[in-house]
Protein backbone atom coordinates (compact mmCIF):
# COMPACT_ATOMS: atom_id res chain seq x y z
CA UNK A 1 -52.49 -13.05 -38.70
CA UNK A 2 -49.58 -13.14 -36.40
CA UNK A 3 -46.61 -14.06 -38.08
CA UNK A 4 -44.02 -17.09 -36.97
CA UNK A 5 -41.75 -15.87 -34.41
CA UNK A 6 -38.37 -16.92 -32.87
CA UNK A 7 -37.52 -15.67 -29.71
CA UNK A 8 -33.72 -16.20 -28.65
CA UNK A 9 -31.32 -15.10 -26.53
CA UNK A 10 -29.77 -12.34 -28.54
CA UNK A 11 -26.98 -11.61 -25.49
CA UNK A 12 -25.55 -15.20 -26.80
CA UNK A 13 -23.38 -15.25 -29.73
CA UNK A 14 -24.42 -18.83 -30.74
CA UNK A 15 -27.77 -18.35 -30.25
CA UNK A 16 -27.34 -15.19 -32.36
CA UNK A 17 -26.20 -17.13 -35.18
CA UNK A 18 -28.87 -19.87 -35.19
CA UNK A 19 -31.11 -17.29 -34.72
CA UNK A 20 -29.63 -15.46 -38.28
CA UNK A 21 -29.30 -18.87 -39.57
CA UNK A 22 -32.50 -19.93 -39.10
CA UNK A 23 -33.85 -16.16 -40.48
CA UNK A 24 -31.97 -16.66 -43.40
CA UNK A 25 -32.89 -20.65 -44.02
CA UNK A 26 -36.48 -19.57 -43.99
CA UNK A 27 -36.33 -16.75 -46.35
CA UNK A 28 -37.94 -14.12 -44.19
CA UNK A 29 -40.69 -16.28 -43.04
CA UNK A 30 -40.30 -15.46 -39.36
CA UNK A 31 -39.60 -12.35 -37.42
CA UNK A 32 -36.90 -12.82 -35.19
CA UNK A 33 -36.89 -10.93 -31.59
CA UNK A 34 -34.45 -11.31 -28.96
CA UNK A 35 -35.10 -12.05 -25.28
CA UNK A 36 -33.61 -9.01 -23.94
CA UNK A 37 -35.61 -6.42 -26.56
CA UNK A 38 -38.49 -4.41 -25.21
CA UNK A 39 -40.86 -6.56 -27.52
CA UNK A 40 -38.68 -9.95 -26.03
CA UNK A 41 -39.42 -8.83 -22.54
CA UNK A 42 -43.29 -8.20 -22.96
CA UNK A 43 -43.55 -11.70 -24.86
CA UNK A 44 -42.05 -13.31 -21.90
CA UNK A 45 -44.03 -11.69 -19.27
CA UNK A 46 -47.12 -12.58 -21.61
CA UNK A 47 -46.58 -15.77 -23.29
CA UNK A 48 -43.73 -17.20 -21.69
CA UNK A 49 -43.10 -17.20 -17.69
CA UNK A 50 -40.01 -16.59 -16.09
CA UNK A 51 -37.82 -19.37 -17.57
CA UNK A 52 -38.65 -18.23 -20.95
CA UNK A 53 -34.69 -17.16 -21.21
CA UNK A 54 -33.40 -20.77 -21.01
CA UNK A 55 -34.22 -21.22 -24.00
CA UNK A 56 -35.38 -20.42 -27.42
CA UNK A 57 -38.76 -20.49 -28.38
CA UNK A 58 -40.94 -20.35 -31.89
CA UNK A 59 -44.54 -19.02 -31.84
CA UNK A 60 -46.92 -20.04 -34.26
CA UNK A 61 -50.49 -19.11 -34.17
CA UNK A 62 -50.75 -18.16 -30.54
CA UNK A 63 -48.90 -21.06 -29.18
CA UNK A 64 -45.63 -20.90 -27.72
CA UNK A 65 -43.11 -23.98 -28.26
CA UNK A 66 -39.78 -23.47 -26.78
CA UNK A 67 -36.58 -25.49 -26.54
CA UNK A 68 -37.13 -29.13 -28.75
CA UNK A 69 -40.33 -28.51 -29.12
CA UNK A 70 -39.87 -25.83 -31.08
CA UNK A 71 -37.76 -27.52 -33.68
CA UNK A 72 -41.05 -29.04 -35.95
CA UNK A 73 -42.53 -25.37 -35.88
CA UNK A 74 -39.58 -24.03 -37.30
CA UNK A 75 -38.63 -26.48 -39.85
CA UNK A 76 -41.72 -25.98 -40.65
CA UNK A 77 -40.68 -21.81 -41.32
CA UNK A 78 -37.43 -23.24 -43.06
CA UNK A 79 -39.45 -25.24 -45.92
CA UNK A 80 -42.51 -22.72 -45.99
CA UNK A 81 -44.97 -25.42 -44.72
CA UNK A 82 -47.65 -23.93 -42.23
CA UNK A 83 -48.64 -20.98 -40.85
CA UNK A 84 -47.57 -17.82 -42.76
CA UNK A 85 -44.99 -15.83 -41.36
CA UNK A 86 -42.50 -13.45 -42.14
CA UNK A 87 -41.58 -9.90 -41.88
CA UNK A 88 -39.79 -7.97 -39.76
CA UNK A 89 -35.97 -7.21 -39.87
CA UNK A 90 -33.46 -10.05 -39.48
CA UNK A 91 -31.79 -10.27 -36.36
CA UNK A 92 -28.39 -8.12 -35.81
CA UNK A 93 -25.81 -8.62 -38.65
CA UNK A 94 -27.28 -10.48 -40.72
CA UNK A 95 -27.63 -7.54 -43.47
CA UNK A 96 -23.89 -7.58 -43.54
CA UNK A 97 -23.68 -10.86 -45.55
CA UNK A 98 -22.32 -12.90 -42.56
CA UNK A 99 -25.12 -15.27 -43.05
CA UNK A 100 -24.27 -17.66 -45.51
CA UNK A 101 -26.44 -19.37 -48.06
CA UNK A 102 -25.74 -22.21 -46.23
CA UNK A 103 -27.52 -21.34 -43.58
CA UNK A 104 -29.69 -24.92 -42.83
CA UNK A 105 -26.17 -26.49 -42.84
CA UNK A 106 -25.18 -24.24 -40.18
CA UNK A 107 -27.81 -24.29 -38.05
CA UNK A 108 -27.92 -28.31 -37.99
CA UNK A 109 -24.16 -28.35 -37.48
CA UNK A 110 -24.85 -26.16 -34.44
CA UNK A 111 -27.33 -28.59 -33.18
CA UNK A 112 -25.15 -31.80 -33.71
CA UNK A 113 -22.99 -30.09 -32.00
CA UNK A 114 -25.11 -29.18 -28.87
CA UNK A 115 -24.39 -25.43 -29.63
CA UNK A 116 -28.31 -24.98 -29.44
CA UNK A 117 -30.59 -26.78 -26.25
């Protein structure tokens, strides 16, 4: 089985960080790939179209949600509900203890405050 993944735009520095954030707040769960990897790239061309970098996006069995929509799928990583997941490296930095063990906290603060879309 495919595990969860979050695609984001790892050329952003907030997006980095709710991307870390939301690695860390779900324990491994989901593999994290950036939009401007090799393995981001062939997703997009695949999965996503050619808007895919607007936004972030969380695939779960075969489906791609991006944006809002992808919210419920990975909440649904964060409290280990759903699909299994997991694997894979965390994205950039986050081995160097920068991401917190608050991590959920974060990553809603960065939503209240529009950080994310």
């Amino acid at each position: 089985m495919t595990p969860r993944t979050i695609i984001y735009d790892d050329q952003c520095g907030s997006c980095s960080k709710f991307a870390r954030a939301a690695f860390r707040a779900a324990r491994g769960r989901i593999r994290a790939v950036g939009h401007y990897t090799d393995e981001g790239a062939r997703i997009g061309r695949e999965m996503l179209g050619p808007s895919a970098r607007e936004m972030f996006w969380v695939i779960e069995d075969g489906r791609a949600y991006g944006g809002r929509s992808a919210l419920l799928p990975l909440a649904r990583a964060i409290i280990g509900r759903g699909s299994p997941g997991g694997g894979g490296p965390p994205p950039a930095a986050c081995t160097s203890g920068s991401c917190g063990s608050s991590a959920l906290s974060r990553a809603a603060g960065m939503l209240s405050r529009g950080e994310v879309r």
